[in-house]
C-alpha atoms as a PDB file:
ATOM      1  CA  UNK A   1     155.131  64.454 -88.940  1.00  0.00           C
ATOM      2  CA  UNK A   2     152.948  63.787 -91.709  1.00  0.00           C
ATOM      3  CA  UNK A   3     149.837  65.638 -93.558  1.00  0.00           C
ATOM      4  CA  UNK A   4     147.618  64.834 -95.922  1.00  0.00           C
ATOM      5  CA  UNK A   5     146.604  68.838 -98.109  1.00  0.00           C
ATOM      6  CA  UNK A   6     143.662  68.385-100.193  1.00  0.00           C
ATOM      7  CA  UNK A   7     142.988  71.411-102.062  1.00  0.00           C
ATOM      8  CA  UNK A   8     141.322  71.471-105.725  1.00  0.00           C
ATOM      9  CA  UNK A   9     143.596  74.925-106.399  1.00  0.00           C
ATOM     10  CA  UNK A  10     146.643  73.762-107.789  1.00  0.00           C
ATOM     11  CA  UNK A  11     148.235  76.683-107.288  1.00  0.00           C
ATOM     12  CA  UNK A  12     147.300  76.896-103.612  1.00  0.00           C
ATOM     13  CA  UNK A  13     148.060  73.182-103.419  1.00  0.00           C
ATOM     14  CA  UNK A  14     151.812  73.366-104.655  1.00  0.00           C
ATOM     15  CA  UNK A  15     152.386  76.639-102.843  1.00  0.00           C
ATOM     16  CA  UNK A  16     151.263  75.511 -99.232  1.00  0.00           C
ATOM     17  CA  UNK A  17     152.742  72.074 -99.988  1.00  0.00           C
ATOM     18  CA  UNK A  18     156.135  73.501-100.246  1.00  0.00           C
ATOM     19  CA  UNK A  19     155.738  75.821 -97.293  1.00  0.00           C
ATOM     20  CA  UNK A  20     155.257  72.314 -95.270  1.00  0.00           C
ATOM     21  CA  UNK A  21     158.317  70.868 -96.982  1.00  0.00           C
ATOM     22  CA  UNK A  22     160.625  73.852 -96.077  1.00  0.00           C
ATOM     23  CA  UNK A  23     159.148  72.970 -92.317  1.00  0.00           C
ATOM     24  CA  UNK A  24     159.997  69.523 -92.558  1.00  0.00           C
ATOM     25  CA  UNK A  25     156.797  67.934 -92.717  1.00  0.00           C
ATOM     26  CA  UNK A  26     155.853  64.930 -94.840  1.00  0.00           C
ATOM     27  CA  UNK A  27     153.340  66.462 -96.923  1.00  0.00           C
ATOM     28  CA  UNK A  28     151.069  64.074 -99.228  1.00  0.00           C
ATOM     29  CA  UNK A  29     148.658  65.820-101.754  1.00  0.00           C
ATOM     30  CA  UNK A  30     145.188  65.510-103.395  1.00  0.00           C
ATOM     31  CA  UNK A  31     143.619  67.767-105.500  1.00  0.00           C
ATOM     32  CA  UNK A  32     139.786  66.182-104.787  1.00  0.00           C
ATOM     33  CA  UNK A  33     137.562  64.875-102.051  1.00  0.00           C
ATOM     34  CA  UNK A  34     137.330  61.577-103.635  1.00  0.00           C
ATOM     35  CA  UNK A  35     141.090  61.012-103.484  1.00  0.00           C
ATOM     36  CA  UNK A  36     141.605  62.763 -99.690  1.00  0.00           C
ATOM     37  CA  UNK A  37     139.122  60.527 -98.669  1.00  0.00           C
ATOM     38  CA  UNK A  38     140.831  57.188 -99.757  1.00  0.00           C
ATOM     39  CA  UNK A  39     144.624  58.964 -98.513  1.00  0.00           C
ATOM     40  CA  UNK A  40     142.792  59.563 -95.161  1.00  0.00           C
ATOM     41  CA  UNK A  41     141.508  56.089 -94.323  1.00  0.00           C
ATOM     42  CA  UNK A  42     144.771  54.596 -94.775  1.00  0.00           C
ATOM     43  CA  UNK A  43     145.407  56.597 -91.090  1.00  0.00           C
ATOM     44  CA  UNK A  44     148.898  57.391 -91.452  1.00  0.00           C
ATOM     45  CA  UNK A  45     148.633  61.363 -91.037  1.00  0.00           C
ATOM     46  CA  UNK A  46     149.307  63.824 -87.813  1.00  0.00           C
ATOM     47  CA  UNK A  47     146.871  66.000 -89.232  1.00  0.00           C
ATOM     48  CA  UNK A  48     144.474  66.226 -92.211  1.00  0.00           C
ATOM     49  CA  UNK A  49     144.464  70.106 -94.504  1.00  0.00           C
ATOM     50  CA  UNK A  50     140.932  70.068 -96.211  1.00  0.00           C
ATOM     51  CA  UNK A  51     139.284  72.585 -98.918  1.00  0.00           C
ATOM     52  CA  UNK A  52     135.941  72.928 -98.093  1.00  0.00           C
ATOM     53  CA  UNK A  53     134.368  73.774-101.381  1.00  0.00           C
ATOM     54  CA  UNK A  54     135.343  71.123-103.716  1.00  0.00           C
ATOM     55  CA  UNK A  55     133.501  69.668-106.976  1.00  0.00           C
ATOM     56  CA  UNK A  56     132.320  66.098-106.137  1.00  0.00           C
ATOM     57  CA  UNK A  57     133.415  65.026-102.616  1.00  0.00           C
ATOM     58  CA  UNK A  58     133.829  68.130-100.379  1.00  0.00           C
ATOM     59  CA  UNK A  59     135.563  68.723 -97.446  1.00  0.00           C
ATOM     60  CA  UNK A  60     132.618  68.674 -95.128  1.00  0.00           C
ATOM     61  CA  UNK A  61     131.392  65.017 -96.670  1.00  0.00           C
ATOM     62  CA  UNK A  62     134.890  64.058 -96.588  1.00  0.00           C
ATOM     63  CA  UNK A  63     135.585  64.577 -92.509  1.00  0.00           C
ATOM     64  CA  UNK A  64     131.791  63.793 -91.945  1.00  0.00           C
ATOM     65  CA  UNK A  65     132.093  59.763 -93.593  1.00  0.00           C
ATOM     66  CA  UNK A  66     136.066  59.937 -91.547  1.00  0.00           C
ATOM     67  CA  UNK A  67     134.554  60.624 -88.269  1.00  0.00           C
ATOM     68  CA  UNK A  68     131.552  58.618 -88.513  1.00  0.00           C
ATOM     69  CA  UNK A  69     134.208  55.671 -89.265  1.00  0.00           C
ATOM     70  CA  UNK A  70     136.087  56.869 -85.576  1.00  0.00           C
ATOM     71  CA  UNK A  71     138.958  58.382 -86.992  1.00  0.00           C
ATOM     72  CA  UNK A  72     139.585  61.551 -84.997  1.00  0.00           C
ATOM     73  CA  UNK A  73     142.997  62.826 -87.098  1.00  0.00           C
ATOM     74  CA  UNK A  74     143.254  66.418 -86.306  1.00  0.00           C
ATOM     75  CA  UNK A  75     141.530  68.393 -89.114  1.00  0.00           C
ATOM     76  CA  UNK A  76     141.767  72.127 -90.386  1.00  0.00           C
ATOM     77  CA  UNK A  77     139.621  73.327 -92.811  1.00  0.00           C
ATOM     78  CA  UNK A  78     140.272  76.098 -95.555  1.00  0.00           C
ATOM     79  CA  UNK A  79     137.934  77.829 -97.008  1.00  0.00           C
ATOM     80  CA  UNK A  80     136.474  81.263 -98.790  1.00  0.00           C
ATOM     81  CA  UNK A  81     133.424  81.498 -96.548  1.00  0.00           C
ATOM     82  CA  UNK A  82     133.755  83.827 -93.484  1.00  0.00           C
ATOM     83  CA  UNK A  83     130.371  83.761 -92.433  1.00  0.00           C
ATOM     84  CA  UNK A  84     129.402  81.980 -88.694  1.00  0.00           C
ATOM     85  CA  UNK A  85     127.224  79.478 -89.827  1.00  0.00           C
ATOM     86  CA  UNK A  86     129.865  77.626 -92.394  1.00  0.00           C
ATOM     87  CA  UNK A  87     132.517  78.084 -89.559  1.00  0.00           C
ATOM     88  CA  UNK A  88     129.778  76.106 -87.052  1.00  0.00           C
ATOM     89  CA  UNK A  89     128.503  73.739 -89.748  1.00  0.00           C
ATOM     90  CA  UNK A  90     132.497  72.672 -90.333  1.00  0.00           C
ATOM     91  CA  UNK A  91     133.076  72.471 -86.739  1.00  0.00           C
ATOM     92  CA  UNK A  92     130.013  70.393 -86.177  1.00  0.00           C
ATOM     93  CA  UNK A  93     130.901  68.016 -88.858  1.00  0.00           C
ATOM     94  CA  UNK A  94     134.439  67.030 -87.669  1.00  0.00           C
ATOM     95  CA  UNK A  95     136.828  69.527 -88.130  1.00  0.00           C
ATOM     96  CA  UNK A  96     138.840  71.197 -85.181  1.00  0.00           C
ATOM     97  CA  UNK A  97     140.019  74.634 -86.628  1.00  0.00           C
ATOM     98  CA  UNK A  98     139.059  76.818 -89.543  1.00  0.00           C
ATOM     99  CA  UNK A  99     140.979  79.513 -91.484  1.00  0.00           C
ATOM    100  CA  UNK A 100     139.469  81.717 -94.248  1.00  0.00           C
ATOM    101  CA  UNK A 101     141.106  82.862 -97.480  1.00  0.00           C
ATOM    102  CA  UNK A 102     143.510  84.406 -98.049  1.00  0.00           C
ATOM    103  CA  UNK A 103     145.328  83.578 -95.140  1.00  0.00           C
ATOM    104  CA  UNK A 104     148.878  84.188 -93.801  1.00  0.00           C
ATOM    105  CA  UNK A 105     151.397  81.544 -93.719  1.00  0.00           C
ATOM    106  CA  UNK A 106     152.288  82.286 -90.471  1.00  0.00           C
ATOM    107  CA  UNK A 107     149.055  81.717 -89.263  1.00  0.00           C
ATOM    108  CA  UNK A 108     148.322  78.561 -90.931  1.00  0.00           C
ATOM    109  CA  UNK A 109     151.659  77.449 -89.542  1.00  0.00           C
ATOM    110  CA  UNK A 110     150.423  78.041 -85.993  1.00  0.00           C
ATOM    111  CA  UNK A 111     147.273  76.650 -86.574  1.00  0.00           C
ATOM    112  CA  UNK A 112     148.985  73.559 -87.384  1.00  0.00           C
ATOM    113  CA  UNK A 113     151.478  73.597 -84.497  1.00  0.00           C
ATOM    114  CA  UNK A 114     148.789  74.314 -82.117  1.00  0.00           C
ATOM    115  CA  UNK A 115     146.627  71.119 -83.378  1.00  0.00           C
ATOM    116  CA  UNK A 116     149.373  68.613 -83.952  1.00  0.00           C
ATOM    117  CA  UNK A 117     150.872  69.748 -79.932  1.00  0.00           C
ATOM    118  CA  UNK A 118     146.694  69.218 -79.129  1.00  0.00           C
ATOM    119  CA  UNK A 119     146.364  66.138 -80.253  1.00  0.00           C
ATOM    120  CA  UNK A 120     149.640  64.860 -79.441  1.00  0.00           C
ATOM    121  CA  UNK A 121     150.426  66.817 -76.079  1.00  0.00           C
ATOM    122  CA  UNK A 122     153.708  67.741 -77.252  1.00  0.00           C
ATOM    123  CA  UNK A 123     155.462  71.297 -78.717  1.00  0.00           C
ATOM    124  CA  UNK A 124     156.753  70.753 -82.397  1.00  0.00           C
ATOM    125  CA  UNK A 125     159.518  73.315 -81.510  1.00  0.00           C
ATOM    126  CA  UNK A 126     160.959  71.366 -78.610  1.00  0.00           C
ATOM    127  CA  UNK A 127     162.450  68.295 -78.392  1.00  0.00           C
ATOM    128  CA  UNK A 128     160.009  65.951 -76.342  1.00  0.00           C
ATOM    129  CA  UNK A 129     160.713  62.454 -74.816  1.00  0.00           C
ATOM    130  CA  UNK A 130     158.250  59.674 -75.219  1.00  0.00           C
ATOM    131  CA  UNK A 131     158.001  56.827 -73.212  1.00  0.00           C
ATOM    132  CA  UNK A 132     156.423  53.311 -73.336  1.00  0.00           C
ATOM    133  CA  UNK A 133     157.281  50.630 -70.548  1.00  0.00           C
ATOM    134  CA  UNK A 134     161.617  50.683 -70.479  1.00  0.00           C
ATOM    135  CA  UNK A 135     161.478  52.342 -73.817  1.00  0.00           C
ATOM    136  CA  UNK A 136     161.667  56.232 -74.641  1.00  0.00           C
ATOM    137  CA  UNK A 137     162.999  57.960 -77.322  1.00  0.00           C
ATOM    138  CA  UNK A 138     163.588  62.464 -77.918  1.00  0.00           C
ATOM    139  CA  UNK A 139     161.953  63.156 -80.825  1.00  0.00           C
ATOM    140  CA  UNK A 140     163.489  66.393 -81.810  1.00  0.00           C
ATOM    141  CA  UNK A 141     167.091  64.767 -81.321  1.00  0.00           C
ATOM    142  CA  UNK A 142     166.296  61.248 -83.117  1.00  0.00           C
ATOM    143  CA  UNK A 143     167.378  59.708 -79.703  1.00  0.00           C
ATOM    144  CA  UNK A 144     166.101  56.219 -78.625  1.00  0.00           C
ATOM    145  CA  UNK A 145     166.749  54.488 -74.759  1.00  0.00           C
ATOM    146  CA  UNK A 146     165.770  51.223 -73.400  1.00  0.00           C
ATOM    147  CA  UNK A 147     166.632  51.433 -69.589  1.00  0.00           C
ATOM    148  CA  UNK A 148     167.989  54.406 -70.166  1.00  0.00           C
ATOM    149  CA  UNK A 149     170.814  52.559 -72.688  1.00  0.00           C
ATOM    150  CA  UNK A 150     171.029  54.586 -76.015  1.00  0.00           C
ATOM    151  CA  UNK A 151     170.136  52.280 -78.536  1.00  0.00           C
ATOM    152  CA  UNK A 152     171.842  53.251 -81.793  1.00  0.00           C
ATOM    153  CA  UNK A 153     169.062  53.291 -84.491  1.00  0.00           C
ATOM    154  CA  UNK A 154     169.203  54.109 -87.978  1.00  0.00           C
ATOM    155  CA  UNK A 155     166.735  57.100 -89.046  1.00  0.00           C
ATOM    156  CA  UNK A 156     164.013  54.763 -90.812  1.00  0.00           C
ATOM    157  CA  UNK A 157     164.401  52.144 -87.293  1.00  0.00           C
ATOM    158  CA  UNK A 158     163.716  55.488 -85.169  1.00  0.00           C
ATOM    159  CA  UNK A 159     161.040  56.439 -87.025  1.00  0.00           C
ATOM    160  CA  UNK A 160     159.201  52.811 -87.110  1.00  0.00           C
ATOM    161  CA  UNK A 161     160.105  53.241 -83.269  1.00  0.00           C
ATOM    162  CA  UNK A 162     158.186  56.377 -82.557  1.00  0.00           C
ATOM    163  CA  UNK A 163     155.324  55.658 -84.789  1.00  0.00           C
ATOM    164  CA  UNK A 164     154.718  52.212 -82.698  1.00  0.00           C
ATOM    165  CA  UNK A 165     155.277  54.468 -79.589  1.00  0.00           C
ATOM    166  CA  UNK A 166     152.772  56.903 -80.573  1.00  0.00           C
ATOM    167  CA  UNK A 167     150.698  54.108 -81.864  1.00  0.00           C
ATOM    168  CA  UNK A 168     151.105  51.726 -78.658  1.00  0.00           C
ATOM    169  CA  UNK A 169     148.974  48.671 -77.794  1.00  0.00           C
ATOM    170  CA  UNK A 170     146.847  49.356 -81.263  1.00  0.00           C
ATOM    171  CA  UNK A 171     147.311  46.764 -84.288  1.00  0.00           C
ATOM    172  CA  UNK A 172     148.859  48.382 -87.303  1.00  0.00           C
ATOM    173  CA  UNK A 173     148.560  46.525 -90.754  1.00  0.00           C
ATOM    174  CA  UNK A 174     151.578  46.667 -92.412  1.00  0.00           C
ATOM    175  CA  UNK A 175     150.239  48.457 -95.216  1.00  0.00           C
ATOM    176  CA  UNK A 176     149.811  51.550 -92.788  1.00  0.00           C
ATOM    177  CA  UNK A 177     153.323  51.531 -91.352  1.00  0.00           C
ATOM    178  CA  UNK A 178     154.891  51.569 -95.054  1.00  0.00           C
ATOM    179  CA  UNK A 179     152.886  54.513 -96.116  1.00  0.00           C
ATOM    180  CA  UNK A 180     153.994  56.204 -92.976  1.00  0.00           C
ATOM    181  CA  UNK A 181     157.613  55.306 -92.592  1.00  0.00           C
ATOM    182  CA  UNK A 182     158.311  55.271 -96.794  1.00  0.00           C
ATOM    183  CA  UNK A 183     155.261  56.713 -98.026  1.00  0.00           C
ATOM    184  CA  UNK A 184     153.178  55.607-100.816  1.00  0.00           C
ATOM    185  CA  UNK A 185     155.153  56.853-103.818  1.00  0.00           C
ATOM    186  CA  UNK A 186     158.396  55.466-102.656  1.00  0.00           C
ATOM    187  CA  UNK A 187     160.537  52.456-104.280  1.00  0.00           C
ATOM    188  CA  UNK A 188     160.442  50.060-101.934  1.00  0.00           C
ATOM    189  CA  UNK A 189     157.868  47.504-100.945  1.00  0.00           C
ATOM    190  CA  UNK A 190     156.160  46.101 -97.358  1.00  0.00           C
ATOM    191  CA  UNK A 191     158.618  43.517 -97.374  1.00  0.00           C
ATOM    192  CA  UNK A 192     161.119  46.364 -95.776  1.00  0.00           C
ATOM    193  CA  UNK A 193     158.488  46.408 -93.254  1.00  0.00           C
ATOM    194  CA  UNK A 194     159.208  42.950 -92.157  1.00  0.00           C
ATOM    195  CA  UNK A 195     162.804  43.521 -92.221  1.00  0.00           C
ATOM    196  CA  UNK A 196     163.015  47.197 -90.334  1.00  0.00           C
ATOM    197  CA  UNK A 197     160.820  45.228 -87.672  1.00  0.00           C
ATOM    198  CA  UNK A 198     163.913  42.456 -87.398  1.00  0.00           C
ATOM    199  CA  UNK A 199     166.535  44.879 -87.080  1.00  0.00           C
ATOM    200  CA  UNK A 200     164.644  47.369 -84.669  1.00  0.00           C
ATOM    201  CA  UNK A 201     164.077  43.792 -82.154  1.00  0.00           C
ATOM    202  CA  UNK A 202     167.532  42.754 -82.834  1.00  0.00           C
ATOM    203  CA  UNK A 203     168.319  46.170 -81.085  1.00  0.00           C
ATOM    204  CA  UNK A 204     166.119  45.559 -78.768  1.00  0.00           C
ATOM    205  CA  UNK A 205     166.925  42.170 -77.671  1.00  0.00           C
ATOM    206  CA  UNK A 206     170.116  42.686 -75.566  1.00  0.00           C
ATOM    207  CA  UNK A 207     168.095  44.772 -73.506  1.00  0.00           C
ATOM    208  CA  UNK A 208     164.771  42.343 -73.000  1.00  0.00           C
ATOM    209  CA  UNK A 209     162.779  44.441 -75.053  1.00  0.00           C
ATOM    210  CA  UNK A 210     162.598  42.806 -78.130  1.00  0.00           C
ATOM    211  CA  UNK A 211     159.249  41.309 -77.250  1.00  0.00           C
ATOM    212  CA  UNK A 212     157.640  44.503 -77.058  1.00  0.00           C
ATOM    213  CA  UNK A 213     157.091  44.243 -80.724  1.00  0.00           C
ATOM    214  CA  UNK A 214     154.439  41.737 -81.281  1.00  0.00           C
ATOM    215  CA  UNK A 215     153.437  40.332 -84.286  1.00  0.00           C
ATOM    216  CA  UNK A 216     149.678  40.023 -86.021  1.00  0.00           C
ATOM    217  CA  UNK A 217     150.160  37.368 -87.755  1.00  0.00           C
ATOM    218  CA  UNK A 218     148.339  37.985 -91.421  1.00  0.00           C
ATOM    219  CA  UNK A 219     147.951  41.768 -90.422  1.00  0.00           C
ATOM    220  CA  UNK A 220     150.827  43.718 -88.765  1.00  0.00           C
ATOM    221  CA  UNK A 221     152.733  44.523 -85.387  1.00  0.00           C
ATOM    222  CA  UNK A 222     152.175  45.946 -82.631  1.00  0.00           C
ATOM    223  CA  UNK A 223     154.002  47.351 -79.276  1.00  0.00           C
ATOM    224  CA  UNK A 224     152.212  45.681 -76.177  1.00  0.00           C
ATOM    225  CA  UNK A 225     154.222  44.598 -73.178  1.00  0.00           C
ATOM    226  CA  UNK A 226     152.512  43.774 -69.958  1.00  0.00           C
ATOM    227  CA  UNK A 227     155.437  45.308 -67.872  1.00  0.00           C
ATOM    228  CA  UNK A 228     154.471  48.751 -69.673  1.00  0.00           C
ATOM    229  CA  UNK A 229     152.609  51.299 -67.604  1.00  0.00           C
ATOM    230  CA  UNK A 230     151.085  53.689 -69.908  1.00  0.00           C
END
Protein backbone atom coordinates (compact mmCIF):
# COMPACT_ATOMS: atom_id res chain seq x y z
CA UNK A 1 0.00 0.00 0.00
CA UNK A 2 1.21 3.29 -0.75
CA UNK A 3 1.18 6.95 1.02
CA UNK A 4 2.02 10.06 0.14
CA UNK A 5 3.40 12.15 4.09
CA UNK A 6 3.63 15.74 3.55
CA UNK A 7 4.91 17.36 6.53
CA UNK A 8 7.16 20.69 6.49
CA UNK A 9 8.97 19.18 9.96
CA UNK A 10 11.73 17.29 8.80
CA UNK A 11 12.18 15.73 11.75
CA UNK A 12 8.56 14.61 12.03
CA UNK A 13 8.75 13.78 8.33
CA UNK A 14 11.77 11.24 8.53
CA UNK A 15 10.56 9.87 11.85
CA UNK A 16 6.89 8.91 10.79
CA UNK A 17 8.26 7.98 7.35
CA UNK A 18 10.27 5.25 8.81
CA UNK A 19 7.58 4.09 11.19
CA UNK A 20 5.56 3.37 7.72
CA UNK A 21 8.60 1.63 6.27
CA UNK A 22 9.08 -0.75 9.30
CA UNK A 23 5.09 -1.48 8.48
CA UNK A 24 5.69 -2.15 5.04
CA UNK A 25 4.13 0.63 3.42
CA UNK A 26 5.41 2.48 0.35
CA UNK A 27 5.89 5.75 1.81
CA UNK A 28 6.63 8.84 -0.65
CA UNK A 29 7.55 12.25 1.01
CA UNK A 30 7.12 16.06 0.63
CA UNK A 31 8.12 18.54 2.82
CA UNK A 32 5.49 21.40 1.21
CA UNK A 33 1.98 21.84 -0.06
CA UNK A 34 3.16 22.79 -3.40
CA UNK A 35 5.00 19.50 -3.92
CA UNK A 36 2.06 17.11 -2.08
CA UNK A 37 -0.14 18.65 -4.32
CA UNK A 38 1.64 17.69 -7.66
CA UNK A 39 2.59 13.84 -5.82
CA UNK A 40 -1.22 13.66 -5.16
CA UNK A 41 -2.65 14.25 -8.63
CA UNK A 42 -0.58 11.67 -10.10
CA UNK A 43 -3.36 9.24 -8.01
CA UNK A 44 -1.21 6.48 -7.19
CA UNK A 45 -1.65 6.57 -3.21
CA UNK A 46 -4.02 4.36 -0.67
CA UNK A 47 -4.06 7.22 1.45
CA UNK A 48 -2.77 10.83 1.58
CA UNK A 49 -0.77 12.12 5.41
CA UNK A 50 -1.17 16.02 5.29
CA UNK A 51 0.31 18.89 7.73
CA UNK A 52 -2.14 21.32 8.06
CA UNK A 53 -0.15 24.39 8.81
CA UNK A 54 2.32 24.73 6.12
CA UNK A 55 4.11 27.97 4.58
CA UNK A 56 2.73 28.47 1.01
CA UNK A 57 0.29 25.67 0.03
CA UNK A 58 -1.36 24.21 3.19
CA UNK A 59 -2.94 21.21 3.86
CA UNK A 60 -6.46 22.51 3.83
CA UNK A 61 -5.83 24.28 0.13
CA UNK A 62 -4.08 21.24 -0.79
CA UNK A 63 -7.19 18.52 -0.17
CA UNK A 64 -9.67 21.44 -0.99
CA UNK A 65 -8.16 21.96 -5.05
CA UNK A 66 -7.82 17.51 -4.79
CA UNK A 67 -11.39 17.10 -4.04
CA UNK A 68 -12.78 19.74 -6.09
CA UNK A 69 -10.79 17.81 -9.02
CA UNK A 70 -12.93 14.31 -7.72
CA UNK A 71 -10.20 12.63 -6.21
CA UNK A 72 -11.53 11.12 -2.99
CA UNK A 73 -7.94 9.34 -1.72
CA UNK A 74 -8.44 8.78 1.89
CA UNK A 75 -6.92 11.76 3.78
CA UNK A 76 -5.66 12.30 7.49
CA UNK A 77 -4.71 15.43 8.61
CA UNK A 78 -1.99 16.36 11.33
CA UNK A 79 -1.96 19.15 13.00
CA UNK A 80 -1.16 21.40 16.38
CA UNK A 81 -4.66 22.83 16.63
CA UNK A 82 -7.07 21.00 19.03
CA UNK A 83 -9.74 23.33 18.95
CA UNK A 84 -13.45 22.16 17.24
CA UNK A 85 -13.66 24.56 14.69
CA UNK A 86 -10.11 23.61 12.81
CA UNK A 87 -11.14 19.88 13.36
CA UNK A 88 -14.73 20.86 11.41
CA UNK A 89 -13.13 23.30 8.97
CA UNK A 90 -10.56 20.19 7.93
CA UNK A 91 -13.32 17.81 7.82
CA UNK A 92 -15.43 20.08 5.72
CA UNK A 93 -12.71 20.68 3.29
CA UNK A 94 -11.88 17.02 2.37
CA UNK A 95 -10.21 15.28 4.88
CA UNK A 96 -11.64 12.05 6.64
CA UNK A 97 -9.75 11.88 10.06
CA UNK A 98 -7.74 14.27 12.17
CA UNK A 99 -5.05 13.70 14.84
CA UNK A 100 -3.46 16.48 16.97
CA UNK A 101 0.17 16.80 18.06
CA UNK A 102 1.93 15.09 19.62
CA UNK A 103 0.40 12.00 18.87
CA UNK A 104 1.12 8.29 19.55
CA UNK A 105 2.34 6.04 16.94
CA UNK A 106 0.04 3.60 17.76
CA UNK A 107 -2.68 5.71 17.18
CA UNK A 108 -1.69 7.14 13.98
CA UNK A 109 -1.14 3.55 12.94
CA UNK A 110 -4.80 2.76 13.59
CA UNK A 111 -5.97 5.71 12.16
CA UNK A 112 -4.43 4.61 9.07
CA UNK A 113 -5.58 0.98 9.20
CA UNK A 114 -9.01 2.04 9.94
CA UNK A 115 -9.10 4.48 6.69
CA UNK A 116 -7.21 2.38 4.20
CA UNK A 117 -9.84 -0.97 5.44
CA UNK A 118 -12.71 2.16 4.88
CA UNK A 119 -11.97 2.96 1.78
CA UNK A 120 -10.96 -0.28 0.55
CA UNK A 121 -13.39 -2.67 2.59
CA UNK A 122 -10.66 -4.83 3.53
CA UNK A 123 -8.45 -5.49 7.07
CA UNK A 124 -4.64 -4.67 6.46
CA UNK A 125 -3.92 -7.44 9.07
CA UNK A 126 -5.66 -10.22 7.20
CA UNK A 127 -5.11 -11.67 4.15
CA UNK A 128 -8.16 -10.72 1.83
CA UNK A 129 -9.14 -12.19 -1.63
CA UNK A 130 -10.12 -9.94 -4.44
CA UNK A 131 -11.99 -10.83 -7.25
CA UNK A 132 -12.76 -9.50 -10.78
CA UNK A 133 -14.72 -11.74 -13.39
CA UNK A 134 -12.51 -15.47 -13.29
CA UNK A 135 -9.72 -13.57 -11.71
CA UNK A 136 -8.87 -13.22 -7.83
CA UNK A 137 -5.86 -12.92 -6.15
CA UNK A 138 -4.99 -13.01 -1.65
CA UNK A 139 -3.36 -10.08 -1.04
CA UNK A 140 -1.67 -10.81 2.19
CA UNK A 141 -0.23 -14.17 0.61
CA UNK A 142 0.84 -12.63 -2.95
CA UNK A 143 -1.52 -15.37 -4.41
CA UNK A 144 -3.15 -14.91 -7.88
CA UNK A 145 -6.13 -17.53 -9.52
CA UNK A 146 -7.84 -17.47 -12.77
CA UNK A 147 -10.63 -20.20 -12.46
CA UNK A 148 -9.39 -20.99 -9.49
CA UNK A 149 -5.79 -22.11 -11.36
CA UNK A 150 -2.82 -20.51 -9.40
CA UNK A 151 -1.16 -18.48 -11.77
CA UNK A 152 2.52 -18.21 -10.86
CA UNK A 153 3.36 -14.43 -10.91
CA UNK A 154 6.41 -12.71 -10.16
CA UNK A 155 6.07 -9.98 -7.22
CA UNK A 156 6.12 -6.79 -9.63
CA UNK A 157 3.29 -9.02 -12.17
CA UNK A 158 1.17 -9.47 -8.78
CA UNK A 159 1.36 -6.20 -7.90
CA UNK A 160 0.42 -4.67 -11.55
CA UNK A 161 -2.37 -7.44 -11.03
CA UNK A 162 -3.94 -6.11 -7.90
CA UNK A 163 -3.55 -2.52 -8.70
CA UNK A 164 -5.69 -3.17 -12.11
CA UNK A 165 -8.02 -5.23 -9.78
CA UNK A 166 -8.46 -2.53 -7.39
CA UNK A 167 -8.48 -0.14 -10.24
CA UNK A 168 -11.03 -2.22 -12.54
CA UNK A 169 -12.92 -0.92 -15.60
CA UNK A 170 -11.07 2.72 -15.02
CA UNK A 171 -8.28 3.86 -17.67
CA UNK A 172 -4.88 4.15 -16.10
CA UNK A 173 -2.12 6.17 -18.04
CA UNK A 174 0.87 4.47 -17.90
CA UNK A 175 2.58 7.12 -16.18
CA UNK A 176 0.33 6.27 -13.04
CA UNK A 177 0.94 2.53 -12.99
CA UNK A 178 4.92 3.13 -13.02
CA UNK A 179 4.81 5.46 -10.12
CA UNK A 180 2.74 2.91 -8.35
CA UNK A 181 4.29 -0.40 -9.20
CA UNK A 182 8.24 1.21 -9.32
CA UNK A 183 7.71 4.48 -7.94
CA UNK A 184 8.98 7.69 -9.13
CA UNK A 185 12.59 7.61 -7.92
CA UNK A 186 13.28 4.21 -9.25
CA UNK A 187 15.75 3.17 -12.27
CA UNK A 188 13.67 1.97 -14.62
CA UNK A 189 11.44 3.59 -17.18
CA UNK A 190 7.48 3.14 -18.52
CA UNK A 191 8.74 1.00 -21.08
CA UNK A 192 8.73 -1.91 -18.17
CA UNK A 193 5.20 -0.98 -18.10
CA UNK A 194 4.60 -2.24 -21.52
CA UNK A 195 6.54 -5.26 -20.91
CA UNK A 196 5.09 -6.35 -17.19
CA UNK A 197 1.65 -5.91 -19.13
CA UNK A 198 3.00 -8.75 -21.86
CA UNK A 199 4.13 -11.10 -19.40
CA UNK A 200 1.12 -10.70 -16.88
CA UNK A 201 -1.36 -11.61 -20.41
CA UNK A 202 1.01 -14.22 -21.42
CA UNK A 203 -0.02 -15.73 -17.96
CA UNK A 204 -3.16 -15.08 -18.54
CA UNK A 205 -3.71 -16.41 -21.90
CA UNK A 206 -3.83 -20.22 -21.30
CA UNK A 207 -6.61 -19.53 -19.19
CA UNK A 208 -8.82 -17.02 -21.65
CA UNK A 209 -8.08 -14.20 -19.62
CA UNK A 210 -5.58 -12.47 -21.32
CA UNK A 211 -8.10 -10.11 -22.84
CA UNK A 212 -9.06 -8.77 -19.66
CA UNK A 213 -6.23 -6.39 -20.00
CA UNK A 214 -7.18 -3.89 -22.55
CA UNK A 215 -5.16 -1.50 -24.03
CA UNK A 216 -5.65 2.61 -24.42
CA UNK A 217 -3.96 3.05 -27.11
CA UNK A 218 -1.78 6.53 -26.59
CA UNK A 219 -2.79 6.42 -22.79
CA UNK A 220 -2.67 3.14 -20.77
CA UNK A 221 -4.54 -0.23 -19.87
CA UNK A 222 -7.16 -1.17 -18.40
CA UNK A 223 -9.04 -4.45 -16.90
CA UNK A 224 -12.64 -4.58 -18.52
CA UNK A 225 -14.16 -7.89 -19.51
CA UNK A 226 -17.81 -8.13 -20.29
CA UNK A 227 -18.03 -11.68 -18.68
CA UNK A 228 -16.96 -9.85 -15.28
CA UNK A 229 -19.67 -9.29 -12.71
CA UNK A 230 -18.47 -6.74 -10.39
Amino acid sequence: MRILLVEDDHNLLEAVADVLADEHFDVEKADNGTDGLLLAEQRIYDLLILDIMMPGLDGLSVIRQLRHQGDLTPALFLTAKDSVESKVLGLREGADDYLVKPFAIDELLARIHALLRRSKGFDMKNQTKRSYGRLSIVTHEYEAYCMDNPLKLSTKEFELLAYLIENKEQILQRTQIFNRIWGMNSEANETAVDLYIHYLRKKLMPYGCDHYIQTVRGVGYMLKADDAHV
